[in-house]
N, C-alpha and C. Protein backbone atom coordinates (compact mmCIF):
# COMPACT_ATOMS: atom_id res chain seq x y z
N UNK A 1 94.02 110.09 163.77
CA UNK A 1 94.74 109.65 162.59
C UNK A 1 94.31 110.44 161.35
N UNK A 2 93.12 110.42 161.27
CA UNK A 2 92.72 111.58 160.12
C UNK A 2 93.26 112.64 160.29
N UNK A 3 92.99 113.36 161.33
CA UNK A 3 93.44 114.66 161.44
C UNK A 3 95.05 114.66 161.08
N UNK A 4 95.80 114.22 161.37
CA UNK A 4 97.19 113.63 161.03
C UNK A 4 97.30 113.67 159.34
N UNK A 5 96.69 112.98 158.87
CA UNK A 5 96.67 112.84 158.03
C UNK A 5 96.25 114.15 156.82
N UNK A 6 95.58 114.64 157.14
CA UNK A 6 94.93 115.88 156.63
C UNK A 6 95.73 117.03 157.14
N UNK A 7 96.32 117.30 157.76
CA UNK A 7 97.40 118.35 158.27
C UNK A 7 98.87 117.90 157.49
N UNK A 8 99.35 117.07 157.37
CA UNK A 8 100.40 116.39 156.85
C UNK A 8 100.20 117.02 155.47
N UNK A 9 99.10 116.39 154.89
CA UNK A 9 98.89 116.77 153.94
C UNK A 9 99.01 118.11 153.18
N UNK A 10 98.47 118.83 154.18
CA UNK A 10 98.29 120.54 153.91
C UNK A 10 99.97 121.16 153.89
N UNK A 11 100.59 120.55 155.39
CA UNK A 11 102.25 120.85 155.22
C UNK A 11 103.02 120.62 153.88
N UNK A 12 102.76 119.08 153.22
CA UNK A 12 103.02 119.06 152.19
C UNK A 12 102.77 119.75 150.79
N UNK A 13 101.37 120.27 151.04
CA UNK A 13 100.93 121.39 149.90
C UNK A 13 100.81 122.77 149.81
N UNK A 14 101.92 122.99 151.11
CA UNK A 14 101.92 124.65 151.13
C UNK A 14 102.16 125.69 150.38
N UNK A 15 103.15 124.60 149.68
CA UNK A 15 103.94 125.52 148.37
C UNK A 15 102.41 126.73 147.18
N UNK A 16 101.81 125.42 147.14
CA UNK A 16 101.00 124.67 145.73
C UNK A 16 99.45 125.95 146.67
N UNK A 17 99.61 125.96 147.78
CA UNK A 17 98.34 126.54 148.44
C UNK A 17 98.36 127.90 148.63
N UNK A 18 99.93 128.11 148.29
CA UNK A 18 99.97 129.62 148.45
C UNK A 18 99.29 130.12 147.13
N UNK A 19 100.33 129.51 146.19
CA UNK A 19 99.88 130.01 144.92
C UNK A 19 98.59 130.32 144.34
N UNK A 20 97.93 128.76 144.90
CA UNK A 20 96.29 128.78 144.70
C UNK A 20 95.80 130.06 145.43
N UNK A 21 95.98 130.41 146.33
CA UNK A 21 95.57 131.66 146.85
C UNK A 21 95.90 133.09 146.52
N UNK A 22 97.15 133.42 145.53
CA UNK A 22 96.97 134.22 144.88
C UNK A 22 96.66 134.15 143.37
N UNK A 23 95.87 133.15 143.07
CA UNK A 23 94.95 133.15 142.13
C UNK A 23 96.28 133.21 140.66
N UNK A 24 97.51 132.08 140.61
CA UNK A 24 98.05 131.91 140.08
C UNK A 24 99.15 133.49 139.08
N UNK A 25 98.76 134.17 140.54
CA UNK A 25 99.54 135.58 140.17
C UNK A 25 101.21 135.99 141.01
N UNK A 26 101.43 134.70 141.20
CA UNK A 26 103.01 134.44 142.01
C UNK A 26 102.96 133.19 142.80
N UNK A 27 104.16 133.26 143.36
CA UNK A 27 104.37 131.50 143.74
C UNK A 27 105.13 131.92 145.27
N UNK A 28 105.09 130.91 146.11
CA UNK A 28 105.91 130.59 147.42
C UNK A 28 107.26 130.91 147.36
N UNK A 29 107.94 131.28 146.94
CA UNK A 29 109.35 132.41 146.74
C UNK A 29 109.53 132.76 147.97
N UNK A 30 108.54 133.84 148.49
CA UNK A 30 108.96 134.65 149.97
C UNK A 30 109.11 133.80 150.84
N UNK A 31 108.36 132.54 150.88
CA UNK A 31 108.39 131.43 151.68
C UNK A 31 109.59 131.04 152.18
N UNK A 32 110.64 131.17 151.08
CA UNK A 32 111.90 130.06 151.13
C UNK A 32 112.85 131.22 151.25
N UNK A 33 112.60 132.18 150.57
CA UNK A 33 113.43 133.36 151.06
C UNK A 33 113.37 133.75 152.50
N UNK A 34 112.63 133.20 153.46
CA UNK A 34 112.14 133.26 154.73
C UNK A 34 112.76 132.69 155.07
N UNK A 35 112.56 131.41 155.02
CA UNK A 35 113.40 130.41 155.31
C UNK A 35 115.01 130.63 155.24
N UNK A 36 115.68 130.82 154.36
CA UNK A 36 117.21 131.20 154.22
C UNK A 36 117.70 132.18 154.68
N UNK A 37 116.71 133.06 154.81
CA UNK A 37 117.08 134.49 155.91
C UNK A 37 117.03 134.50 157.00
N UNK A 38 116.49 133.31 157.48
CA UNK A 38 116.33 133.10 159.07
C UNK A 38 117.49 131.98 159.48
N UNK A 39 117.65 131.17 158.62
CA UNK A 39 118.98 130.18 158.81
C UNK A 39 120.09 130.92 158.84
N UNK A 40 120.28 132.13 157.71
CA UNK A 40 121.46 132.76 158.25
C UNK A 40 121.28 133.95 159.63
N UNK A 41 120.57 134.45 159.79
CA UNK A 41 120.86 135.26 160.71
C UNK A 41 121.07 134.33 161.87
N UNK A 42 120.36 133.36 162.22
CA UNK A 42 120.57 131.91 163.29
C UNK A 42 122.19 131.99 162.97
N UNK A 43 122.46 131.52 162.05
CA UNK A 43 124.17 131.42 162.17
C UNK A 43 124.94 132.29 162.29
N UNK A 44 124.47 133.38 161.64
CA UNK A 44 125.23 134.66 162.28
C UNK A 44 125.52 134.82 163.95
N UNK A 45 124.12 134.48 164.58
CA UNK A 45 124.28 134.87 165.73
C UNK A 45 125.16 133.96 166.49
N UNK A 46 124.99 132.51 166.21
CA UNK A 46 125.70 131.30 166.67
C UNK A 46 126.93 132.21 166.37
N UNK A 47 127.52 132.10 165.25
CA UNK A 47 129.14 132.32 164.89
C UNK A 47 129.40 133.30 166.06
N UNK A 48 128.68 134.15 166.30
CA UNK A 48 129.31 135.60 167.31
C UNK A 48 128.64 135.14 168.80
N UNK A 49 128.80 134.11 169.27
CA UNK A 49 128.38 133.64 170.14
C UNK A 49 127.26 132.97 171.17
N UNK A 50 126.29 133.39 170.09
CA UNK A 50 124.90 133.27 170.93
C UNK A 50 124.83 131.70 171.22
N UNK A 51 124.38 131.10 171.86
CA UNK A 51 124.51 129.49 172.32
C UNK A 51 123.10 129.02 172.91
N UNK A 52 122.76 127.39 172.07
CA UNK A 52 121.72 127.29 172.23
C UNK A 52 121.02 127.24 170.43
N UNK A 53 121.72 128.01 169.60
CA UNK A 53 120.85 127.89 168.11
C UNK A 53 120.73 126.79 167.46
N UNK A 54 119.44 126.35 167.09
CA UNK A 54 119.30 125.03 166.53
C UNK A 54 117.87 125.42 165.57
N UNK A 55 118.74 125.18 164.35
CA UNK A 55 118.10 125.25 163.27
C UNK A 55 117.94 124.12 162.14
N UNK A 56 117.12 123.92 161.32
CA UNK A 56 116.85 122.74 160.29
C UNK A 56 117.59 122.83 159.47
N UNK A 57 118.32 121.80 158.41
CA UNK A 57 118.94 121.80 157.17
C UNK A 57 118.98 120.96 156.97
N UNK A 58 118.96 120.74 154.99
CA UNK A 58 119.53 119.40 154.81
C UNK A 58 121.26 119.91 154.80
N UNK A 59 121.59 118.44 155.82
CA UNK A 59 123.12 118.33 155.34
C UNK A 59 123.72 117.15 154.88
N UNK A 60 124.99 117.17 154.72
CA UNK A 60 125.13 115.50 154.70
C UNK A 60 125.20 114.36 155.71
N UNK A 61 124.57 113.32 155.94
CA UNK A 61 124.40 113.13 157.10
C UNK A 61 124.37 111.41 157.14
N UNK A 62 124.45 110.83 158.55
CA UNK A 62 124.33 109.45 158.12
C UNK A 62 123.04 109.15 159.16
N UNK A 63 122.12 110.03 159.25
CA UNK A 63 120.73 109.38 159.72
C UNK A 63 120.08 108.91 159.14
N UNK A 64 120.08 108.29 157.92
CA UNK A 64 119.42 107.24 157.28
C UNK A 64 120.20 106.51 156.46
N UNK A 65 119.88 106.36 155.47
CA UNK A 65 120.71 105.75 154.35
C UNK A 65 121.02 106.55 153.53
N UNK A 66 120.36 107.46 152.96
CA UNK A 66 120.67 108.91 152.07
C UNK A 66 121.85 109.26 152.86
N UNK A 67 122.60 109.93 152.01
CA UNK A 67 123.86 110.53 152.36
C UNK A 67 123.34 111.64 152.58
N UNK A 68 122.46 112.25 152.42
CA UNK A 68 121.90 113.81 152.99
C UNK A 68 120.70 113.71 153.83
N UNK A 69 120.29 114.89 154.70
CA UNK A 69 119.11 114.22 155.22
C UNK A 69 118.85 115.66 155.83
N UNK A 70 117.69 116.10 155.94
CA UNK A 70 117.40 117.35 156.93
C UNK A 70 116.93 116.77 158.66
N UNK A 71 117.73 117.78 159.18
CA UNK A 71 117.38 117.05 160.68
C UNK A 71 118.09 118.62 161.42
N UNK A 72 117.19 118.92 163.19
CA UNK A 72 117.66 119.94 163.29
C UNK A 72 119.19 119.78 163.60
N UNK A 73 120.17 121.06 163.14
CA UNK A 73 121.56 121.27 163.74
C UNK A 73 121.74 122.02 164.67
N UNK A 74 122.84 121.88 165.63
CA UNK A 74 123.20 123.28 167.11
C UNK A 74 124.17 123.61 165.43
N UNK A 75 124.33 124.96 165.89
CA UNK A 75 125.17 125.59 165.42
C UNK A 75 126.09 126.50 166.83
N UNK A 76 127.14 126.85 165.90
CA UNK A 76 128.36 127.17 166.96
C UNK A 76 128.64 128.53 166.41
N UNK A 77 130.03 128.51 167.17
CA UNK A 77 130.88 129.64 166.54
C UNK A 77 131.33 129.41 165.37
N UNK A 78 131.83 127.67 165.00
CA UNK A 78 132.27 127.44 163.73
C UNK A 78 131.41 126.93 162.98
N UNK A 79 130.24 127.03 163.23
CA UNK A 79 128.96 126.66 161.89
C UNK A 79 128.59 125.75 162.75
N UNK A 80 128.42 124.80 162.15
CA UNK A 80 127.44 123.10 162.83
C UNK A 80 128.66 122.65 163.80
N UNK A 81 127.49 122.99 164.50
CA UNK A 81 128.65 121.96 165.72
C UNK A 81 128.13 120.71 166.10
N UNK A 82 126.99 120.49 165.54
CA UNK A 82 126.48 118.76 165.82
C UNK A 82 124.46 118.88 165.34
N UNK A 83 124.87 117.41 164.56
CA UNK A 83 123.69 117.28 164.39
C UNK A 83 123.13 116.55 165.29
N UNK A 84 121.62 117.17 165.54
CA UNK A 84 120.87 116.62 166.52
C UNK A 84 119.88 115.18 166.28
N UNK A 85 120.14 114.95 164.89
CA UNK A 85 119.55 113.74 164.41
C UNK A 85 118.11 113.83 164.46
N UNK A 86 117.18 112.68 164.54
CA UNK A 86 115.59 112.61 163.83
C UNK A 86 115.13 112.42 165.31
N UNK A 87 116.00 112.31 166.17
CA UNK A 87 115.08 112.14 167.43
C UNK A 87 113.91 110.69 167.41
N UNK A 88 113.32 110.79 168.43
CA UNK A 88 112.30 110.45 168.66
C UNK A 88 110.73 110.82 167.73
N UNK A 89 110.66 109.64 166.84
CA UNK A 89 109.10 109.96 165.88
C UNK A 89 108.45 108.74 166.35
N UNK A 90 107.17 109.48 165.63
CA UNK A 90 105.97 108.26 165.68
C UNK A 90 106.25 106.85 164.53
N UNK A 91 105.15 106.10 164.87
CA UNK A 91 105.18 105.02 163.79
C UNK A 91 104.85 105.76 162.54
N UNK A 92 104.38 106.61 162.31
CA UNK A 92 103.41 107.12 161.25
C UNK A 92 104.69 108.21 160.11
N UNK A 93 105.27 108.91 161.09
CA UNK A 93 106.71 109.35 160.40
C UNK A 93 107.84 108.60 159.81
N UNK A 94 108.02 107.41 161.05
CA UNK A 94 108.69 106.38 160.57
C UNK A 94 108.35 105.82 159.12
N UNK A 95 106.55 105.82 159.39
CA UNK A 95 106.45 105.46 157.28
C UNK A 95 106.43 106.28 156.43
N UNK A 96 106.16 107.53 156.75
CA UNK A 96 106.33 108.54 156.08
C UNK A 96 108.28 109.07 155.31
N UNK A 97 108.69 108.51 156.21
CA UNK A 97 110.44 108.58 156.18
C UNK A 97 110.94 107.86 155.04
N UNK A 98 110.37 106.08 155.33
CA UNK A 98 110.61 105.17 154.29
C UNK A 98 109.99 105.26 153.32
N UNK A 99 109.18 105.59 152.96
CA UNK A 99 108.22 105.87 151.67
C UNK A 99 109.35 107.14 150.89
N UNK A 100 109.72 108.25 151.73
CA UNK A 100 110.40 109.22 151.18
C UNK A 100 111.57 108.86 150.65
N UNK A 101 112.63 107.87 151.05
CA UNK A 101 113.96 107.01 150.94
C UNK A 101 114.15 107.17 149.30
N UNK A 102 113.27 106.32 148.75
CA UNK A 102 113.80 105.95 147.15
C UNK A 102 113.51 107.83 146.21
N UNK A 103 112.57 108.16 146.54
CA UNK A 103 112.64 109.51 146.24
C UNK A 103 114.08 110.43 146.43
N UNK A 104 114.36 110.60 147.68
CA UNK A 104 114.74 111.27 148.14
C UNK A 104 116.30 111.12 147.38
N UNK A 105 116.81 109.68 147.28
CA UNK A 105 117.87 109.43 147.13
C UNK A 105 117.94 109.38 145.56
N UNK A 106 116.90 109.42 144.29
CA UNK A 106 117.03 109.92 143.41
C UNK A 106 117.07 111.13 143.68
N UNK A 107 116.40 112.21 144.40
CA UNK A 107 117.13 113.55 144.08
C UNK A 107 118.80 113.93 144.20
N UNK A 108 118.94 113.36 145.43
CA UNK A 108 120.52 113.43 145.52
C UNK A 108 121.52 113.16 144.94
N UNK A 109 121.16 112.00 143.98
CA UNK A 109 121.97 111.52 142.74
C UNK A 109 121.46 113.04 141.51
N UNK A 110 120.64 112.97 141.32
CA UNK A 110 120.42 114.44 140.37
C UNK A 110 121.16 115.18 140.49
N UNK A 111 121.57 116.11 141.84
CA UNK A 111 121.94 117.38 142.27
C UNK A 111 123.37 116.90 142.58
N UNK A 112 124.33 115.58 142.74
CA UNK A 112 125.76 115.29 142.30
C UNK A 112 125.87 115.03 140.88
N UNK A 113 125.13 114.66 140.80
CA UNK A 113 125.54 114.33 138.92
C UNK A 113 125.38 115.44 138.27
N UNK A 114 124.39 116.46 138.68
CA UNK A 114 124.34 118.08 138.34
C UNK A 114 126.15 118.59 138.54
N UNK A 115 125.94 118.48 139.81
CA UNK A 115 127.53 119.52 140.11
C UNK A 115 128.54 118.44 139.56
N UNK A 116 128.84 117.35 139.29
CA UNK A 116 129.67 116.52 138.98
C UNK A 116 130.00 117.09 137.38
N UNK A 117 128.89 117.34 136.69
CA UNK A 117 128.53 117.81 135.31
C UNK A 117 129.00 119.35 135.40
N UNK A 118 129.52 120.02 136.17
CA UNK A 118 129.48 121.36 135.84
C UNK A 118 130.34 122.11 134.86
C-alpha cells in the first residue's frame, strides 16, 4: 500500500519533477508533445488500416458522471471506433476516481464555458 501510494504519487508529480530536474530552466512541454505525437501517428495508422490500436484520451464519455472522461479507445479507420471504458480497477483507484469527480467536473464546466464564451 505504501509503495502504491508513493508511486501514484510520483505519476502525479511528473510534470512538477521534470522541471525540478532541470533546475527551473524549462518545463514538461516535450512530455505532452510526446504524448500528441504518438496519439496521432496511432490514428494515422488505425485510419489506413492497421487494427488492434488502442490508445488513451479524454473524450466525451458516459463512464462516470463527468460528461468527459479519459479511458483507453480502439481506434479504426473512422477514428474511435469504441471506447474501451475503465475496465476492471482496484478499490484504491475506485477512490482515487471519486475524490477526482468534483474536480474534474469543475474543469469541464471551465473549458465549455471557455468555448461557449468564444
Amino acid at each position: 500500500q505504501d509503495q502504491l501510494a508513493t508511486l501514484t504519487g510520483r505519476i502525479q508529480e511528473a510534470g512538477t519533477e521534470v522541471v525540478k530536474a532541470k533546475a527551473g530552466a524549462g518545463s514538461a512541454t516535450l512530455s505532452m508533445a510526446y504524448a500528441g505525437a504518438r496519439f496521432v501517428f496511432s490514428l494515422v495508422d488505425a485510419m489506413n488500416g492497421k487494427e488492434g490500436v488502442v490508445e488513451c484520451s479524454f473524450v466525451q464519455s458516459k463512464e462516470t458522471e463527468c460528461t468527459y472522461f479519459s479511458t483507453p479507445l480502439l481506434l479504426g479507420k473512422k477514428g474511435l471506433e469504441k471506447n474501451l471504458g475503465i475496465g476492471k480497477i482496484t478499490p484504491f483507484e475506485e477512490k482515487m476516481i471519486a475524490e477526482a469527480i468534483p474536480e474534474l467536473k469543475a474543469s469541464i464546466k471551465k473549458g465549455e464555458d471557455f468555448v461557449k464564451n468564444m
